[in-house]
PDB file of N, CA and C in Angstrom:
ATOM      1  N   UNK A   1       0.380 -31.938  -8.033  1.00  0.00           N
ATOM      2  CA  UNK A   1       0.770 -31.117  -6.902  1.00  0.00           C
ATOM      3  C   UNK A   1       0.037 -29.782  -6.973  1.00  0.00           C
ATOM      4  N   UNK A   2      -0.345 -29.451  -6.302  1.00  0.00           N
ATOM      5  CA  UNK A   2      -1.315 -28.099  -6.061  1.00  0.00           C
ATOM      6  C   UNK A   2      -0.578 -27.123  -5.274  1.00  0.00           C
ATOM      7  N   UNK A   3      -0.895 -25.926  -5.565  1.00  0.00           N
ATOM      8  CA  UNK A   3      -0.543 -24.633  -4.638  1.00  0.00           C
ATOM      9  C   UNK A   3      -0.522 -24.608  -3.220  1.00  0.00           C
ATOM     10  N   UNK A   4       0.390 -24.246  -2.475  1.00  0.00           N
ATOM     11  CA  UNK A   4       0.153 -24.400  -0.882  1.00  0.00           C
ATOM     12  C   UNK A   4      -0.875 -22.723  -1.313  1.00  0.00           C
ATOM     13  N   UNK A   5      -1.434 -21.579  -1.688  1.00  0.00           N
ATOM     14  CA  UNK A   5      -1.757 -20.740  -1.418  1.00  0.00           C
ATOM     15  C   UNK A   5      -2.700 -20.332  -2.525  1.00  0.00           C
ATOM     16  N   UNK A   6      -3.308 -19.902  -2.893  1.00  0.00           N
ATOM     17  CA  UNK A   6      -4.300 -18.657  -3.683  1.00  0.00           C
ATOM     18  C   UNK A   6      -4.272 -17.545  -4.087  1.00  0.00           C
ATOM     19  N   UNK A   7      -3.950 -17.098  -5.074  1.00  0.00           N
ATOM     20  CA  UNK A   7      -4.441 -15.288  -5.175  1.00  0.00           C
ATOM     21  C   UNK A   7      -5.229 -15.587  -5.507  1.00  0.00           C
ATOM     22  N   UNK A   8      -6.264 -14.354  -4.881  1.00  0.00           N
ATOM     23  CA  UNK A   8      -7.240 -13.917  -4.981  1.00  0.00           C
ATOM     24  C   UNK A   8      -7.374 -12.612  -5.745  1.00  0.00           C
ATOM     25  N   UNK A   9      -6.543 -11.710  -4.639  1.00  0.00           N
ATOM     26  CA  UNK A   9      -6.935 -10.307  -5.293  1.00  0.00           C
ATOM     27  C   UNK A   9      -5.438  -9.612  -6.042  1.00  0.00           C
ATOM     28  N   UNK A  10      -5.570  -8.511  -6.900  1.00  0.00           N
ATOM     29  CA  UNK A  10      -4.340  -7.927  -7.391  1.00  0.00           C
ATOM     30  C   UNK A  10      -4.353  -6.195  -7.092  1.00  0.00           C
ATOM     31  N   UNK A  11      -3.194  -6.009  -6.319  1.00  0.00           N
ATOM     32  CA  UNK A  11      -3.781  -4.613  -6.421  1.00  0.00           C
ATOM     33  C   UNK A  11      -2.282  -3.800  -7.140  1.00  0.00           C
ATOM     34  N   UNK A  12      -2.262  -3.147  -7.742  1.00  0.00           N
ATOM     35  CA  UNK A  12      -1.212  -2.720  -8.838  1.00  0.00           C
ATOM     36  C   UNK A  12      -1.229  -1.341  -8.571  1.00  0.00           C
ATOM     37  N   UNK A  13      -0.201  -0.151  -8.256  1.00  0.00           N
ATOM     38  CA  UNK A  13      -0.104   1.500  -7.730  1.00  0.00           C
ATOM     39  C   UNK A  13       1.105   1.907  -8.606  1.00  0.00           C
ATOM     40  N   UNK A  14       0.713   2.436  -9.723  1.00  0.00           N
ATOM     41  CA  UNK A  14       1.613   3.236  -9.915  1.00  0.00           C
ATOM     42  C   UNK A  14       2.156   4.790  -9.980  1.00  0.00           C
ATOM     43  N   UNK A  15       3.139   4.584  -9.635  1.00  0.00           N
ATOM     44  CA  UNK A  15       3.936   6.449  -8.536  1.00  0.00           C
ATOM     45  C   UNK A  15       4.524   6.948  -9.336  1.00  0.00           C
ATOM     46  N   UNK A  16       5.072   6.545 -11.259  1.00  0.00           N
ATOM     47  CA  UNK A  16       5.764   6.641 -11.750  1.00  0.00           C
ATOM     48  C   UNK A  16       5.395   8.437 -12.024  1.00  0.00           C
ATOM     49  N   UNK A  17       4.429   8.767 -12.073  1.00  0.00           N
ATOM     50  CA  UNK A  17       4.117  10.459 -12.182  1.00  0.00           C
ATOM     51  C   UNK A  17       4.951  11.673 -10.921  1.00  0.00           C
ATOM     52  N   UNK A  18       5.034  10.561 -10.348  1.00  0.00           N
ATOM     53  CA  UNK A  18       5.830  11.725  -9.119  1.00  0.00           C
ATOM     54  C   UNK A  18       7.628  11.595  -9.247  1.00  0.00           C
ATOM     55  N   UNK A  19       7.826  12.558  -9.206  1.00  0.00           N
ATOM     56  CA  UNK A  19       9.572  12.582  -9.634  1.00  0.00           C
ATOM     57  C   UNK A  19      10.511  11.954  -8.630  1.00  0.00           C
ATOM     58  N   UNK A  20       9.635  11.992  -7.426  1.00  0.00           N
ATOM     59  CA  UNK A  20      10.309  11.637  -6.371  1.00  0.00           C
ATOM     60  C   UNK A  20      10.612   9.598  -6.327  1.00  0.00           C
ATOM     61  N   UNK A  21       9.041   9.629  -6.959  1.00  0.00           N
ATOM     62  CA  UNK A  21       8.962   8.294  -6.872  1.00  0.00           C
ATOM     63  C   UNK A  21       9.707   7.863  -8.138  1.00  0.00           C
ATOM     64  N   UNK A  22       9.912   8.000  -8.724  1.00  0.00           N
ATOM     65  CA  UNK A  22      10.243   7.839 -10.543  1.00  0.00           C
ATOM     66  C   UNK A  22      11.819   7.844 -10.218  1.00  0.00           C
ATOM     67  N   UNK A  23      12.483   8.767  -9.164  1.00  0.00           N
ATOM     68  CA  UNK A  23      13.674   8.277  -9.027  1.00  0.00           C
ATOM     69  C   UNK A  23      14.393   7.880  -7.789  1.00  0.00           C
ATOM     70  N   UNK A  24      13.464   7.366  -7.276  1.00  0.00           N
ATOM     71  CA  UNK A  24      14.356   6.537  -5.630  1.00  0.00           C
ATOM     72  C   UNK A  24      14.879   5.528  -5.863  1.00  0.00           C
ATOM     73  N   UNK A  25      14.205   4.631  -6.971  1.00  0.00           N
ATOM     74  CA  UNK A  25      15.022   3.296  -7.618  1.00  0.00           C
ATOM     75  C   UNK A  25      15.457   3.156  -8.814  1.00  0.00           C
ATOM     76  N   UNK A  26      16.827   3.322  -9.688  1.00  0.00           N
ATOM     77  CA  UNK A  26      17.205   3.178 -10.762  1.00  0.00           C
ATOM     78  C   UNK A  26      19.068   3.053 -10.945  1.00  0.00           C
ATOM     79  N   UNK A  27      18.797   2.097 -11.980  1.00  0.00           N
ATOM     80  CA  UNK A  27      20.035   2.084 -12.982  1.00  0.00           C
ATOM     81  C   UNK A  27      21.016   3.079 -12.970  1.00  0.00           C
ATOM     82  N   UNK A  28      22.343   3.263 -12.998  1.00  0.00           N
ATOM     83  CA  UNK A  28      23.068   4.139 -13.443  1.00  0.00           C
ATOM     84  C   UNK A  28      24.263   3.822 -13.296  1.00  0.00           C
ATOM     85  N   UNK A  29      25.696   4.230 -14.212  1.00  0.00           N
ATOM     86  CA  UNK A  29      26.499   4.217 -14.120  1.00  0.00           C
ATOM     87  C   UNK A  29      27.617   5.307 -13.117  1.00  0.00           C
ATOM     88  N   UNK A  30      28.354   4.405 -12.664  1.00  0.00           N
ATOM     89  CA  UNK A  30      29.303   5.016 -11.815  1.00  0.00           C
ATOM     90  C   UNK A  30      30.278   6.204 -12.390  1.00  0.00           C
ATOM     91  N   UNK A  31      31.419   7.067 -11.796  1.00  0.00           N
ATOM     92  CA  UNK A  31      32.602   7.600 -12.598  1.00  0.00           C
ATOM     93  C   UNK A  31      33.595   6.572 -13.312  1.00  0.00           C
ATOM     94  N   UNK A  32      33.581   5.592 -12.913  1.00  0.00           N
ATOM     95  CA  UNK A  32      34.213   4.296 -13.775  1.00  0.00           C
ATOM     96  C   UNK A  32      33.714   3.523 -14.773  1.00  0.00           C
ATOM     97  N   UNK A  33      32.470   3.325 -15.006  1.00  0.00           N
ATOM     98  CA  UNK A  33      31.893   3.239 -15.900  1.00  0.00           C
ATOM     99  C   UNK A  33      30.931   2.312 -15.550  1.00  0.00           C
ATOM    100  N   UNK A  34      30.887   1.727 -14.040  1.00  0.00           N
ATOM    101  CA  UNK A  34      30.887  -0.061 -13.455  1.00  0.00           C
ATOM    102  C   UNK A  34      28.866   0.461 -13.584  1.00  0.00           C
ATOM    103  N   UNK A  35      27.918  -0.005 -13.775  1.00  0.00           N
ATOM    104  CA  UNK A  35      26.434  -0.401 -13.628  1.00  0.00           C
ATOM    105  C   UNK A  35      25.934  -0.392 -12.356  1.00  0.00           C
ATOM    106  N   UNK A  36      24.896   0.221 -11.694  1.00  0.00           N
ATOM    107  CA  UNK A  36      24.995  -0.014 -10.379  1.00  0.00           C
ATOM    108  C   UNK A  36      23.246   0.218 -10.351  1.00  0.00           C
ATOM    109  N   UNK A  37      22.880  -0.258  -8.754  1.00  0.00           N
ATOM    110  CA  UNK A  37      21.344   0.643  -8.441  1.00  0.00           C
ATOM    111  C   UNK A  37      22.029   1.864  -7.847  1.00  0.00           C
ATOM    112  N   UNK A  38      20.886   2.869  -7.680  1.00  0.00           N
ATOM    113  CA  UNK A  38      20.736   4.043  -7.033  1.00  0.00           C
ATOM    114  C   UNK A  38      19.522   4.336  -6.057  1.00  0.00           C
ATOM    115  N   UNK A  39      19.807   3.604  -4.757  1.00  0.00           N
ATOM    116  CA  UNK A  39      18.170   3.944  -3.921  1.00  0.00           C
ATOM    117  C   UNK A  39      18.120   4.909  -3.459  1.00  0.00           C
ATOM    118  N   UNK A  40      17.055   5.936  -3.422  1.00  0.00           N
ATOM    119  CA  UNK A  40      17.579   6.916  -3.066  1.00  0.00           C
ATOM    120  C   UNK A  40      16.833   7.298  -1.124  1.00  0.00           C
ATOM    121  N   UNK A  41      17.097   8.053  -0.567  1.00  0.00           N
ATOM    122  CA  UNK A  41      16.703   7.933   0.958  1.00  0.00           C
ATOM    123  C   UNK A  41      15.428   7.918   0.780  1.00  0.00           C
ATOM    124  N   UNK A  42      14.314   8.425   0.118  1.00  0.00           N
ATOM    125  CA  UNK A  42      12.503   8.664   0.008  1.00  0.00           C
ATOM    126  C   UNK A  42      12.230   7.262  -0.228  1.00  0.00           C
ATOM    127  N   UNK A  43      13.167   6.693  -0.308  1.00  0.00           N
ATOM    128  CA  UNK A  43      12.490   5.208  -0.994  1.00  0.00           C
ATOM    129  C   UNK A  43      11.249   4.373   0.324  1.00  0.00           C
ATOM    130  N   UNK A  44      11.865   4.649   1.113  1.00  0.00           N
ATOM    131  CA  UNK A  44      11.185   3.952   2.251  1.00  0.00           C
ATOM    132  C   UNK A  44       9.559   4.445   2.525  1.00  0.00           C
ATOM    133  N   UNK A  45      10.508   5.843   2.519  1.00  0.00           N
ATOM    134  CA  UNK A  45       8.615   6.781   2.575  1.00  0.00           C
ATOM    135  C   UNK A  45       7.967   6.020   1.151  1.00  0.00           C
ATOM    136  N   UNK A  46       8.180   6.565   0.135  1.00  0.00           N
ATOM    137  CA  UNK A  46       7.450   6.053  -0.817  1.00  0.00           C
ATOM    138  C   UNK A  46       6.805   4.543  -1.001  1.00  0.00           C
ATOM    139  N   UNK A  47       7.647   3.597  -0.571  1.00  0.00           N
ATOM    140  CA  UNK A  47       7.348   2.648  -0.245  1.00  0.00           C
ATOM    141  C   UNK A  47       5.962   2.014   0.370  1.00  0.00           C
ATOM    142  N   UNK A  48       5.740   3.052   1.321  1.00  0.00           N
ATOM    143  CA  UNK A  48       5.632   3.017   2.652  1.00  0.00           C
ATOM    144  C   UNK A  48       3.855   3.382   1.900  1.00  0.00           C
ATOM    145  N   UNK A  49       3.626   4.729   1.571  1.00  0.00           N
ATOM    146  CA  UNK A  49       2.797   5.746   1.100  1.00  0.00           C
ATOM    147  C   UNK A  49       2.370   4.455  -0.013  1.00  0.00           C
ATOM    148  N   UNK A  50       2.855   3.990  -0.607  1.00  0.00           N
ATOM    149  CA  UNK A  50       2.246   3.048  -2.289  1.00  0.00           C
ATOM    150  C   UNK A  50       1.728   1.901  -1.359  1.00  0.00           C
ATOM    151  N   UNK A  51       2.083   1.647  -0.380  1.00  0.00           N
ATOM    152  CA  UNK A  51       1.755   0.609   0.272  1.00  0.00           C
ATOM    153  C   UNK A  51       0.208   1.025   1.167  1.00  0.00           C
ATOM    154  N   UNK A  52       0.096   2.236   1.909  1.00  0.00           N
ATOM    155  CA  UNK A  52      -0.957   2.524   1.932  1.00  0.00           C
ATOM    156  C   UNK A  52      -2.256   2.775   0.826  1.00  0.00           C
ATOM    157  N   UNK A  53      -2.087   3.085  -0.098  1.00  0.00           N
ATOM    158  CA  UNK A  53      -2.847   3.204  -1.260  1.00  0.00           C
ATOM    159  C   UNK A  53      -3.410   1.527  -1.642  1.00  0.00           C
ATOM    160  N   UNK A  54      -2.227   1.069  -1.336  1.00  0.00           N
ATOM    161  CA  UNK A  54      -2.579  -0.684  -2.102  1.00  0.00           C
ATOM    162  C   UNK A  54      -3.929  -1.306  -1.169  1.00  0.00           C
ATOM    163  N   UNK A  55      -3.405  -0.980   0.190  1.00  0.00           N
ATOM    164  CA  UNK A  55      -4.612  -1.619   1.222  1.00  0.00           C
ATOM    165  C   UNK A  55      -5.459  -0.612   1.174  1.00  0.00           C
ATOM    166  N   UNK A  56      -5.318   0.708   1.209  1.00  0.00           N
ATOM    167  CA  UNK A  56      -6.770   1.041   0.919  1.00  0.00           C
ATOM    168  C   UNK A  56      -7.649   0.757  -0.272  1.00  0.00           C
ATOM    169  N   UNK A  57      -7.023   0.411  -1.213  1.00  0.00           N
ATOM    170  CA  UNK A  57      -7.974  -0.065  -2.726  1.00  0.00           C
ATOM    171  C   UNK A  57      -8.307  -1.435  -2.385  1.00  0.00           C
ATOM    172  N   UNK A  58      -7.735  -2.534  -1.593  1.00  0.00           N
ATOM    173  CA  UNK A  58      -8.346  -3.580  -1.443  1.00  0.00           C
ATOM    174  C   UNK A  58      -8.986  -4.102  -0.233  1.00  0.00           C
ATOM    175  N   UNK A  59      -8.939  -2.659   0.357  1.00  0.00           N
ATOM    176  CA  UNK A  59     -10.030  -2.940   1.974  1.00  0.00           C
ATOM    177  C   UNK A  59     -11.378  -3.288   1.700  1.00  0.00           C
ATOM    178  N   UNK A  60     -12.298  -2.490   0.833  1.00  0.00           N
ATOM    179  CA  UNK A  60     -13.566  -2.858   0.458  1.00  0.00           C
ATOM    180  C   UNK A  60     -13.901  -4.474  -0.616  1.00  0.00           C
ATOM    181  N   UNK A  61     -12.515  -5.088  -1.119  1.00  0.00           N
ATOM    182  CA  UNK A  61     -12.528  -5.957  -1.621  1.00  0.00           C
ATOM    183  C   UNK A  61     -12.454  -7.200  -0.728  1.00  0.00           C
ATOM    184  N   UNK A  62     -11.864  -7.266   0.694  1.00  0.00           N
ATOM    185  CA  UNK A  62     -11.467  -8.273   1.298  1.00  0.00           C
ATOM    186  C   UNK A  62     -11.757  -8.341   2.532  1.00  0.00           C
ATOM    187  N   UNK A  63     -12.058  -6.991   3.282  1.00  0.00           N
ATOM    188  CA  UNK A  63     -12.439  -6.778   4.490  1.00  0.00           C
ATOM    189  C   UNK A  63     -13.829  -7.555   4.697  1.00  0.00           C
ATOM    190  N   UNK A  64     -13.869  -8.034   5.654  1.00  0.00           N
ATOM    191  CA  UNK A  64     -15.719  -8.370   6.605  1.00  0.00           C
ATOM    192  C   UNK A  64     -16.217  -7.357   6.250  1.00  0.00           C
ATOM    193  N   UNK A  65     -17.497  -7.392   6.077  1.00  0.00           N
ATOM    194  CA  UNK A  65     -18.368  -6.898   6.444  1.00  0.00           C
ATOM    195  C   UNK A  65     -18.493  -5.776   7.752  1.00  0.00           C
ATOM    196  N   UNK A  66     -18.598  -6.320   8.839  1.00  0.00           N
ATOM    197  CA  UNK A  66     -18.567  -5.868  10.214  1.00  0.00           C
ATOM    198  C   UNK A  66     -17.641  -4.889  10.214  1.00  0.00           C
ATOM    199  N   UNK A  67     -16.346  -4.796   9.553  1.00  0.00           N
ATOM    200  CA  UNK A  67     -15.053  -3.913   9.648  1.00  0.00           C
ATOM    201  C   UNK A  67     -15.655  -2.516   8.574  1.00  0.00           C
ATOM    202  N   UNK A  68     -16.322  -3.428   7.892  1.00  0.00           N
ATOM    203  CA  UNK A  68     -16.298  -1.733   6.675  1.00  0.00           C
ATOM    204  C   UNK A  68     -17.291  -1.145   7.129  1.00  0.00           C
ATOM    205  N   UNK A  69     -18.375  -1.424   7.706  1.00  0.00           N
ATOM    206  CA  UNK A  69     -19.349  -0.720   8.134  1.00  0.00           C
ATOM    207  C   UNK A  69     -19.068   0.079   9.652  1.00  0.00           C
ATOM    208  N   UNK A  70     -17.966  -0.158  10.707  1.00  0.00           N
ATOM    209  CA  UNK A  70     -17.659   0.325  11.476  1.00  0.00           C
ATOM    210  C   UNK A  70     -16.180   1.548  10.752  1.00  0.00           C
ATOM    211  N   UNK A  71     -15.713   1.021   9.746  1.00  0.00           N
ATOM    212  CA  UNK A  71     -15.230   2.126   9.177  1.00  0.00           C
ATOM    213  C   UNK A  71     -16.375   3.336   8.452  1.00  0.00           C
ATOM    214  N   UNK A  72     -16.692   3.084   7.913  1.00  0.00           N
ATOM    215  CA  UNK A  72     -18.305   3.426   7.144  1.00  0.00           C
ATOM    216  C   UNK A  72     -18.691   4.763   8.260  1.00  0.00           C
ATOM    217  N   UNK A  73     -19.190   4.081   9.890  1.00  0.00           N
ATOM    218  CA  UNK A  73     -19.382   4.731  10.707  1.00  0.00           C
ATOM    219  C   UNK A  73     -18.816   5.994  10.991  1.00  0.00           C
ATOM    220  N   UNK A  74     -17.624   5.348  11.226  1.00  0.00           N
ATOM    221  CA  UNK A  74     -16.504   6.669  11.959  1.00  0.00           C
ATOM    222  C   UNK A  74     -16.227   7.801  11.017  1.00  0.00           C
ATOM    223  N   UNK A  75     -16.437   7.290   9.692  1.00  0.00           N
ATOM    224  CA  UNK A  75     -16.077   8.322   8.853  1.00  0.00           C
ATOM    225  C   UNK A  75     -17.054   9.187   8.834  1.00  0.00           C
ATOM    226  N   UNK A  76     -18.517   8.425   8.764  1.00  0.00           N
ATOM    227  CA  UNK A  76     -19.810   9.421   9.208  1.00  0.00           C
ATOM    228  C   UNK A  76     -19.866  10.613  10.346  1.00  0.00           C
ATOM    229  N   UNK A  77     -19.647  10.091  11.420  1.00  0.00           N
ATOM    230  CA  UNK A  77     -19.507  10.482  12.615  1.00  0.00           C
ATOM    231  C   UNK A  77     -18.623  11.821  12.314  1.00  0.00           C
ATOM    232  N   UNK A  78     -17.122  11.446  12.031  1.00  0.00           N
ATOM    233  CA  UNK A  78     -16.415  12.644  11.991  1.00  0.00           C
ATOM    234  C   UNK A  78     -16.466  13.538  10.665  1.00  0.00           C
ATOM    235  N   UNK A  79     -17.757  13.400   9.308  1.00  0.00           N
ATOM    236  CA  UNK A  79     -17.963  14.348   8.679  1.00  0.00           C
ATOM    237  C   UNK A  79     -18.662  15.268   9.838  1.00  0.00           C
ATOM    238  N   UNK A  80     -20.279  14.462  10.265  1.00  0.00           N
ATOM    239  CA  UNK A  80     -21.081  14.983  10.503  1.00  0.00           C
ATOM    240  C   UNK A  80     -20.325  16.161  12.105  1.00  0.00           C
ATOM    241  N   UNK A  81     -19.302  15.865  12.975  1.00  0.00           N
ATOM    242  CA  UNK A  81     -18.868  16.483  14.122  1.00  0.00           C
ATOM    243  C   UNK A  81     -17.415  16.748  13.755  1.00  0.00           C
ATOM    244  N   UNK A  82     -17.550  17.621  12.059  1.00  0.00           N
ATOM    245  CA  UNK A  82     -16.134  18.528  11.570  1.00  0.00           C
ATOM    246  C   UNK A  82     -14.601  17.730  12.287  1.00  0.00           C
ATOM    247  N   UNK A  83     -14.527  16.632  12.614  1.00  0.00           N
ATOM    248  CA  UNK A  83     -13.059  15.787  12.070  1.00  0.00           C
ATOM    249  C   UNK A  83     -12.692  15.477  13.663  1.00  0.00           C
ATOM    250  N   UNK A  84     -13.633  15.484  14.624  1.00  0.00           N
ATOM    251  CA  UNK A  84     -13.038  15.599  16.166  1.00  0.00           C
ATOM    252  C   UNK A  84     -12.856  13.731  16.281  1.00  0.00           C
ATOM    253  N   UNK A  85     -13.064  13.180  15.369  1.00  0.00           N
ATOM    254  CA  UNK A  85     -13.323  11.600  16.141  1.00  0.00           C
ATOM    255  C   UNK A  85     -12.108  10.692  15.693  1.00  0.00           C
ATOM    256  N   UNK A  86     -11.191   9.966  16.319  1.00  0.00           N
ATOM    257  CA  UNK A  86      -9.745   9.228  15.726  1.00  0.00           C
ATOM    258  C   UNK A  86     -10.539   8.464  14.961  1.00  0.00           C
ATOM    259  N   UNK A  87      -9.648   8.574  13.859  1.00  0.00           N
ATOM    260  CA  UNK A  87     -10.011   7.295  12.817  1.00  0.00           C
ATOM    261  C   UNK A  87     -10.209   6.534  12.712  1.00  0.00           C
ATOM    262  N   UNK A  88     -10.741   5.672  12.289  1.00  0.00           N
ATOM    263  CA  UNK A  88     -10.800   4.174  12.348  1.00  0.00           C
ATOM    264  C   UNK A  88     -10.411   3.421  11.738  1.00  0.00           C
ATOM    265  N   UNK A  89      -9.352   2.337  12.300  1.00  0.00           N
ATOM    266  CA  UNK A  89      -7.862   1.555  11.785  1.00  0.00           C
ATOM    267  C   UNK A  89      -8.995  -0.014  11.262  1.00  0.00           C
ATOM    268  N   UNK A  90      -9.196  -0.190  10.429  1.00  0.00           N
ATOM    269  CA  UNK A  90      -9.812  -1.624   9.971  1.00  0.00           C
ATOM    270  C   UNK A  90      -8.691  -2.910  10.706  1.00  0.00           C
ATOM    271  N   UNK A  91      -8.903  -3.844  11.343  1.00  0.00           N
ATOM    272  CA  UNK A  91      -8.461  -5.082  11.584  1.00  0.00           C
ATOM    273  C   UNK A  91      -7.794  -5.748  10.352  1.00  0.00           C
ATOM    274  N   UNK A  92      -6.602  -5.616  10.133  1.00  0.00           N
ATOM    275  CA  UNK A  92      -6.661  -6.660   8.756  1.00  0.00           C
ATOM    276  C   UNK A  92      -6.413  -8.027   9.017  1.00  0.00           C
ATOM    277  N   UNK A  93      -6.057  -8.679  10.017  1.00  0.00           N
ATOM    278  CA  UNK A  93      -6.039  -9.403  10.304  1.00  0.00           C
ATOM    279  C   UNK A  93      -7.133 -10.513  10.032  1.00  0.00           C
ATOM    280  N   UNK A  94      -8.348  -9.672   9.732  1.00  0.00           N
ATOM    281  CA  UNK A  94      -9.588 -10.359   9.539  1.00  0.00           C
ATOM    282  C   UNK A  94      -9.789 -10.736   8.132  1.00  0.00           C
ATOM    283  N   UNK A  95      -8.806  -9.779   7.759  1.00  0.00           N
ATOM    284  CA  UNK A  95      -9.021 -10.059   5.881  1.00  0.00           C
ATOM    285  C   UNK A  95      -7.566 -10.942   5.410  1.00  0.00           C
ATOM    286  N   UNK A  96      -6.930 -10.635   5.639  1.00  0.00           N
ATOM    287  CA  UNK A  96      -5.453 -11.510   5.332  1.00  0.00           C
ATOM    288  C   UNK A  96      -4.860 -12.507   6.344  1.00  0.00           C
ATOM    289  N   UNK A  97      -4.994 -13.608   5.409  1.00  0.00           N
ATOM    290  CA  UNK A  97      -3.783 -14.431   5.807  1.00  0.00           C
ATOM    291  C   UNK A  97      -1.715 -14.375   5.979  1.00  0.00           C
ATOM    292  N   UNK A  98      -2.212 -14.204   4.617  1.00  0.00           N
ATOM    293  CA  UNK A  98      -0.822 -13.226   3.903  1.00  0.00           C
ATOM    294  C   UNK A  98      -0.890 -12.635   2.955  1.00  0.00           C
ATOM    295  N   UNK A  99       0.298 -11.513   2.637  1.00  0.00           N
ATOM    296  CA  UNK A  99       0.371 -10.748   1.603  1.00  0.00           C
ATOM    297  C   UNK A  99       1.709 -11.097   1.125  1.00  0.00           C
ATOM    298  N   UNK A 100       1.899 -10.821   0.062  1.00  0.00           N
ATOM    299  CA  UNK A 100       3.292 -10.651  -0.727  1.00  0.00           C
ATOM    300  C   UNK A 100       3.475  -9.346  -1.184  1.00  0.00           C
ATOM    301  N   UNK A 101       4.744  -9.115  -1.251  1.00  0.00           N
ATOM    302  CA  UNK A 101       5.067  -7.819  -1.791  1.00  0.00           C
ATOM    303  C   UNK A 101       5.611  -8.047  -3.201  1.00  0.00           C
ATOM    304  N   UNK A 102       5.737  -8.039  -4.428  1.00  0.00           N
ATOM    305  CA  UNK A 102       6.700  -8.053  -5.269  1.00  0.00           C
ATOM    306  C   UNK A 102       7.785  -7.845  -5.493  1.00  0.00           C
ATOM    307  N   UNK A 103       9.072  -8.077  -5.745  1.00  0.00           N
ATOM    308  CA  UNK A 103      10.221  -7.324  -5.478  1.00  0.00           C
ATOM    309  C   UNK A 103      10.644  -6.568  -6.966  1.00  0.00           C
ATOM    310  N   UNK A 104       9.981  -6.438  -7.985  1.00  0.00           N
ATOM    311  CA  UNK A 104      10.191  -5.831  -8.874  1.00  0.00           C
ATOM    312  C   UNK A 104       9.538  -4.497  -9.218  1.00  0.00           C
TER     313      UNK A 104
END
């Protein structure tokens, strides 16, 4: 029996240096003594922010061709004319099938 899927790529971010990030998710005991999580409200942002970092480290790994060089562009463009030009959002669609998130 074989894999319905493939990894290919791994991309691994760790936030543990930022205090914020270091404590939105953890362990702790209650006033009763009972074990519990603690999420804290940044979790989402942070989430959110580690999750941008992840696709930007594996855009140049998985993206077309055609996509990085029109990113490539825009970024040119708006050094060379001091930041006036909207960014340019890569297609990921072109690079992923699917992603997984880890839940740990």
């Amino acid at each position: 029996r074989r894999a319905k899927y493939r990894l290919v790529h791994v991309v691994r971010t760790h936030r543990g240096e930022d205090d914020k990030a270091f404590r939105c998710a953890y362990q702790q005991e209650d006033d009763t003594g009972r074990k519990g999580v603690f999420l804290s409200k940044d979790l989402m942002a942070i989430a959110g922010e580690t999750l941008k970092t992840n696709f930007t480290a594996l855009g140049p790994l998985v993206l077309p061709v055609s996509e990085q060089i029109l990113f490539f562009m825009t970024l040119l463009v708006k050094k060379l004319f001091n930041g006036k030009v909207k960014p340019y959002v890569p297609d990921s669609k072109l690079a992923f099938e699917h992603f997984c998130i880890h839940a740990g």
